[in-house]
N, C-alpha and C. Protein backbone atom coordinates (compact mmCIF):
# COMPACT_ATOMS: atom_id res chain seq x y z
N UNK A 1 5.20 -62.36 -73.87
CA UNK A 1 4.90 -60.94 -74.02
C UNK A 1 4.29 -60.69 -75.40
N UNK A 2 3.09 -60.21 -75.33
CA UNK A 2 2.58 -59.86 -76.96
C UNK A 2 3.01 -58.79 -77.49
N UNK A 3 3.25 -58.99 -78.56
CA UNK A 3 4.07 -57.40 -79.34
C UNK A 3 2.70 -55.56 -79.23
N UNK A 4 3.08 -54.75 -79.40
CA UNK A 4 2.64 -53.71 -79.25
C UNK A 4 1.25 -54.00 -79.79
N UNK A 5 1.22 -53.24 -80.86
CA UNK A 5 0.08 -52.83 -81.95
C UNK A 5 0.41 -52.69 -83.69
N UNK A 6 -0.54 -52.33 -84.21
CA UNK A 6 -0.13 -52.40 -85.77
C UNK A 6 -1.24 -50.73 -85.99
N UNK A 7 0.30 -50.39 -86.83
CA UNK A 7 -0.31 -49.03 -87.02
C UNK A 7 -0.76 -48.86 -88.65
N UNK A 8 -1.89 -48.35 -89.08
CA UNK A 8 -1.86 -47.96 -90.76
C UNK A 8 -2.39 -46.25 -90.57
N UNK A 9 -1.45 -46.11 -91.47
CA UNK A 9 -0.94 -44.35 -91.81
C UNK A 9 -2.23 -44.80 -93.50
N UNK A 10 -2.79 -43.47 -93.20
CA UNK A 10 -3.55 -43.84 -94.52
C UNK A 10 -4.62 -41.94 -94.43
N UNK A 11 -4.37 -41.44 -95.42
CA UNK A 11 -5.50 -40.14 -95.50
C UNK A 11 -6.40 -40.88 -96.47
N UNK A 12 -6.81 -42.17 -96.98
CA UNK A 12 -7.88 -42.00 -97.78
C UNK A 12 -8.69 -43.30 -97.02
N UNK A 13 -9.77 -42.77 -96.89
CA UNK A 13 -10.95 -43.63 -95.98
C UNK A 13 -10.95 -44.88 -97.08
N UNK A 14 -11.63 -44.47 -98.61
CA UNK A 14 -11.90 -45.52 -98.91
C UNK A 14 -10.54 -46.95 -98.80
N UNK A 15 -9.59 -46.53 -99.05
CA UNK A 15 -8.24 -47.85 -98.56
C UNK A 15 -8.71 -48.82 -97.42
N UNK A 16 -8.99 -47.59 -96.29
CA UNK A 16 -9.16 -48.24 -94.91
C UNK A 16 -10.08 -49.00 -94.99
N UNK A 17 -11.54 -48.88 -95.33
CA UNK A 17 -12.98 -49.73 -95.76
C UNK A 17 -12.51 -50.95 -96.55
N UNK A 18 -11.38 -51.11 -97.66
CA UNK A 18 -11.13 -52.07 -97.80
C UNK A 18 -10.34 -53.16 -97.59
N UNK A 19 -8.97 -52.51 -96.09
CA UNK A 19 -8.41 -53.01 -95.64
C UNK A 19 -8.68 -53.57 -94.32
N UNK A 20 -9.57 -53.08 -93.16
CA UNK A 20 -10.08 -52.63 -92.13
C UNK A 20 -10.26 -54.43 -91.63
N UNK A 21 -11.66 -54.67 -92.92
CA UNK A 21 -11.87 -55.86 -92.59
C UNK A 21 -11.05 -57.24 -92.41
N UNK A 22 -10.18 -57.00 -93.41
CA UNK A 22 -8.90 -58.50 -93.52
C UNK A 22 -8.46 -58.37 -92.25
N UNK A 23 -7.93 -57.21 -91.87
CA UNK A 23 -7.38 -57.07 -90.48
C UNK A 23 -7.85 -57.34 -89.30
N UNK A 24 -9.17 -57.22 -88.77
CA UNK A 24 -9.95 -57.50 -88.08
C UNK A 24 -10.45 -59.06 -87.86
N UNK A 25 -9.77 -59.50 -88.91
CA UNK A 25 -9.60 -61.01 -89.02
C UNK A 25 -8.60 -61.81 -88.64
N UNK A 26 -7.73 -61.30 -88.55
CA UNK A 26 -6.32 -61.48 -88.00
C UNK A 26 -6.17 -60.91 -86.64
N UNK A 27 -6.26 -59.65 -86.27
CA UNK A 27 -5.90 -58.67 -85.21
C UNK A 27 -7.07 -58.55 -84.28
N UNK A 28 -6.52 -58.42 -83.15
CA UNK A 28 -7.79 -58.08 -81.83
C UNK A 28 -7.83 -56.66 -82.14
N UNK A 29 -9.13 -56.09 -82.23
CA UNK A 29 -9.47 -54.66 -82.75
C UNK A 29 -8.89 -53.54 -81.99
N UNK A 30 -8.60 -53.64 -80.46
CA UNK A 30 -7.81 -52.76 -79.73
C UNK A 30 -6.45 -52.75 -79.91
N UNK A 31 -6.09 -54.00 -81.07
CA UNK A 31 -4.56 -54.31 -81.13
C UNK A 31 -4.10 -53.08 -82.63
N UNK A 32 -5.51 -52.41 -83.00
CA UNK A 32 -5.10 -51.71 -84.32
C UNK A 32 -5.33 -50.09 -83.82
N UNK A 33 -4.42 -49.67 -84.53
CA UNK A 33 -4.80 -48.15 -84.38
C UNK A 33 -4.58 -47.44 -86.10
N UNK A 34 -5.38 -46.50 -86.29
CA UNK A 34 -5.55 -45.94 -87.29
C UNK A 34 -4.91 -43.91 -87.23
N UNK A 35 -4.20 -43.68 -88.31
CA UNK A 35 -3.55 -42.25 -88.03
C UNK A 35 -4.07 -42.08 -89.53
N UNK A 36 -4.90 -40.70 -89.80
CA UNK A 36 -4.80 -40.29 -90.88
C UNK A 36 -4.66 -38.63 -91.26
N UNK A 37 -2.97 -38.81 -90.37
CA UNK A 37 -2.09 -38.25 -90.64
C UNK A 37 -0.62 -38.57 -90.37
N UNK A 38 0.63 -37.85 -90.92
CA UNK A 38 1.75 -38.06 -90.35
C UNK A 38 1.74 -37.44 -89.06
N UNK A 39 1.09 -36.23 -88.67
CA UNK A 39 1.29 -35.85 -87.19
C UNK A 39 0.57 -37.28 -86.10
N UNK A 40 -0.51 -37.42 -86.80
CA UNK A 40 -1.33 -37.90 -85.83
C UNK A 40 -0.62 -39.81 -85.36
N UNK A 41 0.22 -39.83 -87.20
CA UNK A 41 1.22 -41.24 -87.22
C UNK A 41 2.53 -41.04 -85.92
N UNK A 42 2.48 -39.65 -85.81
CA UNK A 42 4.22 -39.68 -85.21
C UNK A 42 3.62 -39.76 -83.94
N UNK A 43 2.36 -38.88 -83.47
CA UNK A 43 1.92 -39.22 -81.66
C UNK A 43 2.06 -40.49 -81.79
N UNK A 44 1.16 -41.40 -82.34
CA UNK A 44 1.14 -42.82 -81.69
C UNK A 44 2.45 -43.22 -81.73
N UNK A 45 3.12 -43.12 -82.46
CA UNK A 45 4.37 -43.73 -82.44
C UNK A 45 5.41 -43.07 -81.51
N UNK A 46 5.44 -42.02 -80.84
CA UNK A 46 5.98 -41.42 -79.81
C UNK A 46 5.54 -41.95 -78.61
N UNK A 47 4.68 -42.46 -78.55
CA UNK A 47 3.61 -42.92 -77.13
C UNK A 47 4.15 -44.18 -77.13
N UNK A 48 4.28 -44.96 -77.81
CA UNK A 48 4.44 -46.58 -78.10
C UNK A 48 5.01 -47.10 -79.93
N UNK A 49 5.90 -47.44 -80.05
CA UNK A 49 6.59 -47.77 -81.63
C UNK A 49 5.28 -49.40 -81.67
N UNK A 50 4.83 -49.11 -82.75
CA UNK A 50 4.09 -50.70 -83.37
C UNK A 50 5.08 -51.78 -83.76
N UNK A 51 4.39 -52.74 -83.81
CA UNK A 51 4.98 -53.99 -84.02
C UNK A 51 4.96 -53.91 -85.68
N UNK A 52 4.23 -53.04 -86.42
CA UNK A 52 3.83 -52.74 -87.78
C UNK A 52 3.43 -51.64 -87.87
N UNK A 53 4.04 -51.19 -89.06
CA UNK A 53 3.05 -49.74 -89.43
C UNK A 53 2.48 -49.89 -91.31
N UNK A 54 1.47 -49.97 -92.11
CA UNK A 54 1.41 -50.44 -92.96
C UNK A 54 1.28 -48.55 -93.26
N UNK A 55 1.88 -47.81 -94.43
CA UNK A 55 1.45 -46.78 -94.89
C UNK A 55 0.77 -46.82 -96.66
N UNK A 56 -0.33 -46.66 -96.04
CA UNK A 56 -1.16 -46.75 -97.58
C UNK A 56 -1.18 -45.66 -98.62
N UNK A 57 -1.24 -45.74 -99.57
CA UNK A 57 -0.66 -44.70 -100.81
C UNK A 57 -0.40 -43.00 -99.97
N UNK A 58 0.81 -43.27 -99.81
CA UNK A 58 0.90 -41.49 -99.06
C UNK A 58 2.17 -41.74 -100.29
N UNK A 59 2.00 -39.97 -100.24
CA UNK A 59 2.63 -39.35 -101.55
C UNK A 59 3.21 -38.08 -100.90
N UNK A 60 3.16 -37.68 -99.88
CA UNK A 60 3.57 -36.51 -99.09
C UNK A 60 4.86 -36.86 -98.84
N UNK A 61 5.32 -35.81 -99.01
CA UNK A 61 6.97 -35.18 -98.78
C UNK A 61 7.45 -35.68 -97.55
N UNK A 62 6.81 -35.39 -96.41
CA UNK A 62 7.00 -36.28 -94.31
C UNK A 62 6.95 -37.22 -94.43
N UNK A 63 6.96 -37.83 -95.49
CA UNK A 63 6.74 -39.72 -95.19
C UNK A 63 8.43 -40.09 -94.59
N UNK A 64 9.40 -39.34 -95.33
CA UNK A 64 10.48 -39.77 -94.87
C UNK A 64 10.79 -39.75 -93.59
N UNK A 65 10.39 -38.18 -92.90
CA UNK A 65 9.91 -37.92 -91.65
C UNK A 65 9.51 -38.99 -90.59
N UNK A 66 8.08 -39.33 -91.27
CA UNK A 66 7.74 -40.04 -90.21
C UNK A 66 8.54 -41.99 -90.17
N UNK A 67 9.03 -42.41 -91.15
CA UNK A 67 9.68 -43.55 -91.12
C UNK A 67 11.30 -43.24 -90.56
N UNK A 68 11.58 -42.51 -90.31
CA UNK A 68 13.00 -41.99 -89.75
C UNK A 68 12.52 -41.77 -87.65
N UNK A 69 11.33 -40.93 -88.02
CA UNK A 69 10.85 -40.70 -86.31
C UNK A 69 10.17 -42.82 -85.63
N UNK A 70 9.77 -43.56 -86.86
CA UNK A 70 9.60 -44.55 -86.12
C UNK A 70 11.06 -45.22 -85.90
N UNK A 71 11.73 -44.85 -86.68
CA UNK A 71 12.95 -45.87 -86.78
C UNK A 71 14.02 -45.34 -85.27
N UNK A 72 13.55 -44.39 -85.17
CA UNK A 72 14.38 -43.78 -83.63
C UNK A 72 14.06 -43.65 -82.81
N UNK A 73 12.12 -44.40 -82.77
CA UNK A 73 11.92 -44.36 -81.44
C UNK A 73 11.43 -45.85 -81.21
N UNK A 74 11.74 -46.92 -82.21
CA UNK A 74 11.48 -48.51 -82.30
C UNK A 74 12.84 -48.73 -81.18
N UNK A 75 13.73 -48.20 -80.60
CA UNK A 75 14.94 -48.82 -79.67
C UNK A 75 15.11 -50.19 -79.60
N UNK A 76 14.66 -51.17 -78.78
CA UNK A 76 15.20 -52.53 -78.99
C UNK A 76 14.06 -53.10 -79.04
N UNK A 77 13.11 -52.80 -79.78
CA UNK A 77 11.91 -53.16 -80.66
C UNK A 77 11.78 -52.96 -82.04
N UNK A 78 11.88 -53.84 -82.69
CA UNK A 78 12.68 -53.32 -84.44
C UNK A 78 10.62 -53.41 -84.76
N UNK A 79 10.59 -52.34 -85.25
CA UNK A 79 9.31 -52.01 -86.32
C UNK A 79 9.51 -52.06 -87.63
N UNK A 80 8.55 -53.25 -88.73
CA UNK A 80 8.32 -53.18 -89.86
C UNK A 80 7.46 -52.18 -90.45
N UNK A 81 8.04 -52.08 -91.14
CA UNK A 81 7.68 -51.07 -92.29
C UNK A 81 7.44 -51.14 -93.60
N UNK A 82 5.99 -51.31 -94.05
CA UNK A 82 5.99 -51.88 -95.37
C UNK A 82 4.58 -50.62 -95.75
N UNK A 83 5.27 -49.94 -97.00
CA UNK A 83 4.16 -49.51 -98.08
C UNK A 83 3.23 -50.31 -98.97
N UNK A 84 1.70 -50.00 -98.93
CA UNK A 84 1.05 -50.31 -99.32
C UNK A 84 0.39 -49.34 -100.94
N UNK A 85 0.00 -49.86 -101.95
CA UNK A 85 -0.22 -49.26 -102.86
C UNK A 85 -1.40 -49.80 -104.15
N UNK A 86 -2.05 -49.49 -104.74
CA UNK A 86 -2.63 -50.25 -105.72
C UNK A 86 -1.81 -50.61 -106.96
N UNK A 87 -2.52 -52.19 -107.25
CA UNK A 87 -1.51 -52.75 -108.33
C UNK A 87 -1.62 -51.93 -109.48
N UNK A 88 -3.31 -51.18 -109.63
CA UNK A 88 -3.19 -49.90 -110.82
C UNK A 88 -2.24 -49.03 -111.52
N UNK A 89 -2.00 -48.22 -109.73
CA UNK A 89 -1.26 -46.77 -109.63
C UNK A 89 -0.56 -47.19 -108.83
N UNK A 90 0.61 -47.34 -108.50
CA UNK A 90 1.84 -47.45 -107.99
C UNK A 90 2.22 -46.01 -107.26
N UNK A 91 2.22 -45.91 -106.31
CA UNK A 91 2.32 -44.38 -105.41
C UNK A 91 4.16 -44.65 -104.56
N UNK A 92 4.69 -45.47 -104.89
CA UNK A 92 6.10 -45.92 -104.12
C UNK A 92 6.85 -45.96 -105.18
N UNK A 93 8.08 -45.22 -105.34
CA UNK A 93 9.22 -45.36 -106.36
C UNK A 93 9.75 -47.13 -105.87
N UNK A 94 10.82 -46.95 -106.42
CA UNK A 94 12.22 -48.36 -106.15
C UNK A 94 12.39 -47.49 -104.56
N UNK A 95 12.56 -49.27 -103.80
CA UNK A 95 13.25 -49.14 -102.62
C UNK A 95 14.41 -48.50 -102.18
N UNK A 96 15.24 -47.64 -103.13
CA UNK A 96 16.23 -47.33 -102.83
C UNK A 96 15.55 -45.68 -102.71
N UNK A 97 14.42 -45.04 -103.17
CA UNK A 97 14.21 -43.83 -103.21
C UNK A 97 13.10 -43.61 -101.43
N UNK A 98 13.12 -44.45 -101.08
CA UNK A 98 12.38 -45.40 -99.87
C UNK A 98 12.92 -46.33 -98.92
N UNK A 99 14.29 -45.84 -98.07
CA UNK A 99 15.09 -47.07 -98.01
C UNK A 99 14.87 -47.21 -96.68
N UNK A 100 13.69 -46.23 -96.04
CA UNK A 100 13.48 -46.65 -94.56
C UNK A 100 12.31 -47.98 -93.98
N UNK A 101 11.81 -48.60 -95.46
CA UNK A 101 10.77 -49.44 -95.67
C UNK A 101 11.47 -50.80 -95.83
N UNK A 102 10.79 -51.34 -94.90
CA UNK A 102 11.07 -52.95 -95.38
C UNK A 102 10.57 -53.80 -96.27
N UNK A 103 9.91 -53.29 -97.01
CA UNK A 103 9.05 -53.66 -98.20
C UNK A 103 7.80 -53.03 -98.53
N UNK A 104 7.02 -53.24 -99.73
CA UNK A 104 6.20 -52.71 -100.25
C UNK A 104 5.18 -53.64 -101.15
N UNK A 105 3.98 -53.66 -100.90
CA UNK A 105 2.38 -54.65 -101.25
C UNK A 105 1.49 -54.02 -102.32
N UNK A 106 1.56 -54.76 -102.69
CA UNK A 106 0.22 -54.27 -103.62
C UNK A 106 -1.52 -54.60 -103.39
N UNK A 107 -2.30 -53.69 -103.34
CA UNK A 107 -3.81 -53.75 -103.17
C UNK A 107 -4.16 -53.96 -104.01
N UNK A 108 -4.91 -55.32 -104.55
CA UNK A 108 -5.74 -55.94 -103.23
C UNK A 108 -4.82 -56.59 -102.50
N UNK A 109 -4.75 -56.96 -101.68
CA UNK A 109 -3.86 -57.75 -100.41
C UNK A 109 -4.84 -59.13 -100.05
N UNK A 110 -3.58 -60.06 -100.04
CA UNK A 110 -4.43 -61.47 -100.41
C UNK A 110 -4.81 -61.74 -98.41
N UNK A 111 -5.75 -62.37 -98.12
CA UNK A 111 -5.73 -62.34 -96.56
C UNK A 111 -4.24 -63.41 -96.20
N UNK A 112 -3.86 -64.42 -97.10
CA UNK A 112 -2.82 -65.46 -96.68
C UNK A 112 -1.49 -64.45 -96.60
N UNK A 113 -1.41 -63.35 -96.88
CA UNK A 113 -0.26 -62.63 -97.02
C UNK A 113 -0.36 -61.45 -96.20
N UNK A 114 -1.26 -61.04 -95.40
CA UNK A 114 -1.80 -60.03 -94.78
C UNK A 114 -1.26 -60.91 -93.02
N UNK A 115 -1.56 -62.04 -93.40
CA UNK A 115 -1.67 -62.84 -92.06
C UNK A 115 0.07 -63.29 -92.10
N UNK A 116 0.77 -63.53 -92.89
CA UNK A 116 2.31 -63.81 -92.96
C UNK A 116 2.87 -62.31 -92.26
N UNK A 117 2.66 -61.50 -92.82
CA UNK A 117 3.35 -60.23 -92.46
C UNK A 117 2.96 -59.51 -91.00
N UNK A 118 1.55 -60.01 -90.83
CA UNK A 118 1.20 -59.96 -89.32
C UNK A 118 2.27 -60.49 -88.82
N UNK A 119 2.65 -61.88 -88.90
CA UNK A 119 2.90 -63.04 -87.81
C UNK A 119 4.62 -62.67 -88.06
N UNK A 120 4.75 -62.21 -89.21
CA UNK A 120 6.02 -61.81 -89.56
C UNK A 120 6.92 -61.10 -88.80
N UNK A 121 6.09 -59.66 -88.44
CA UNK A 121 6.30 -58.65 -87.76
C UNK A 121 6.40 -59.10 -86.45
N UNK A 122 5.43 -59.31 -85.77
CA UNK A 122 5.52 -59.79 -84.44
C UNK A 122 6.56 -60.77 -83.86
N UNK A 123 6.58 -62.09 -84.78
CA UNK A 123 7.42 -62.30 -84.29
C UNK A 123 9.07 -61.72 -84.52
N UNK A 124 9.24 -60.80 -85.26
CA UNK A 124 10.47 -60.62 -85.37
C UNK A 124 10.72 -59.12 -83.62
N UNK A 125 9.81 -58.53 -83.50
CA UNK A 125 9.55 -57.89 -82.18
C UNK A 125 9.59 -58.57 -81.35
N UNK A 126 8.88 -59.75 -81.20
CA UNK A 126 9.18 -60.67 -79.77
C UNK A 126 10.79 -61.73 -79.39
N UNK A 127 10.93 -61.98 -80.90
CA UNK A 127 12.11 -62.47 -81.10
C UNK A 127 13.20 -62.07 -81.04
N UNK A 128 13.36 -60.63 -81.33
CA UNK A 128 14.65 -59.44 -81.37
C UNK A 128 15.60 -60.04 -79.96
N UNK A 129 16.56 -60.13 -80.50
CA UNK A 129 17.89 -60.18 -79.53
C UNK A 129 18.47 -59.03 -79.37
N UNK A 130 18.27 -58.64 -77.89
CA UNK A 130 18.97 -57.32 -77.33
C UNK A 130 20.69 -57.09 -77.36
């Protein structure tokens, strides 16, 4: 059974232009979906929980929102959750101010580590013991 999809939450285009491609290298292109919003993050994730959701520098107040709405509708499909950010500007406090995230990356994103956390995710979705 192949795991869902991989979701990235992102309001700034330019991120996506430079993430888009690594991914497309890794991922079958119907296997990605793009939200650039939290509403538009919580439909997809109401319709179907991802095997990943990468959220790129969001700074909005709903972020907790929407990592609480994936975390209750992932049921016996556990979804990773990892913030993305530039090594510049740091947009993510400490994990404890963030504790619905399973980790957090810094941009640029190496492709050997883009492709771990792919394979990461998935298999921990296909692998999950009910």
């Amino acid at each position: 059974m192949r795991p869902s999809y991989l979701l990235i939450v992102t309001e700034n285009h330019e991120e996506l232009i430079e993430l888009e491609p690594l991914l497309l290298q890794m991922e079958n292109p119907e296997a990605i979906a793009v939200a650039h919003s939290v509403d538009e993050a919580v439909t997809w994730i109401r319709n179907a929980p991802p095997y990943l959701m990468i959220v790129v520098e969001q700074q909005e107040p709903r972020m907790a929102q929407l990592v609480e709405e994936c975390r209750q509708e992932q049921g016996h499909n556990p979804v990773t959750i990892v913030g993305l950010s530039r090594h510049d500007n740091p947009t993510w406090g400490n994990h404890e101010a963030n504790p619905g995230f399973d980790g957090f990356l810094v941009h640029p994103i190496s492709p050997a580590v883009l492709l771990l956390l792919i394979q990461s995710a998935q298999l921990r979705q296909t692998c999950y013991i009910r």
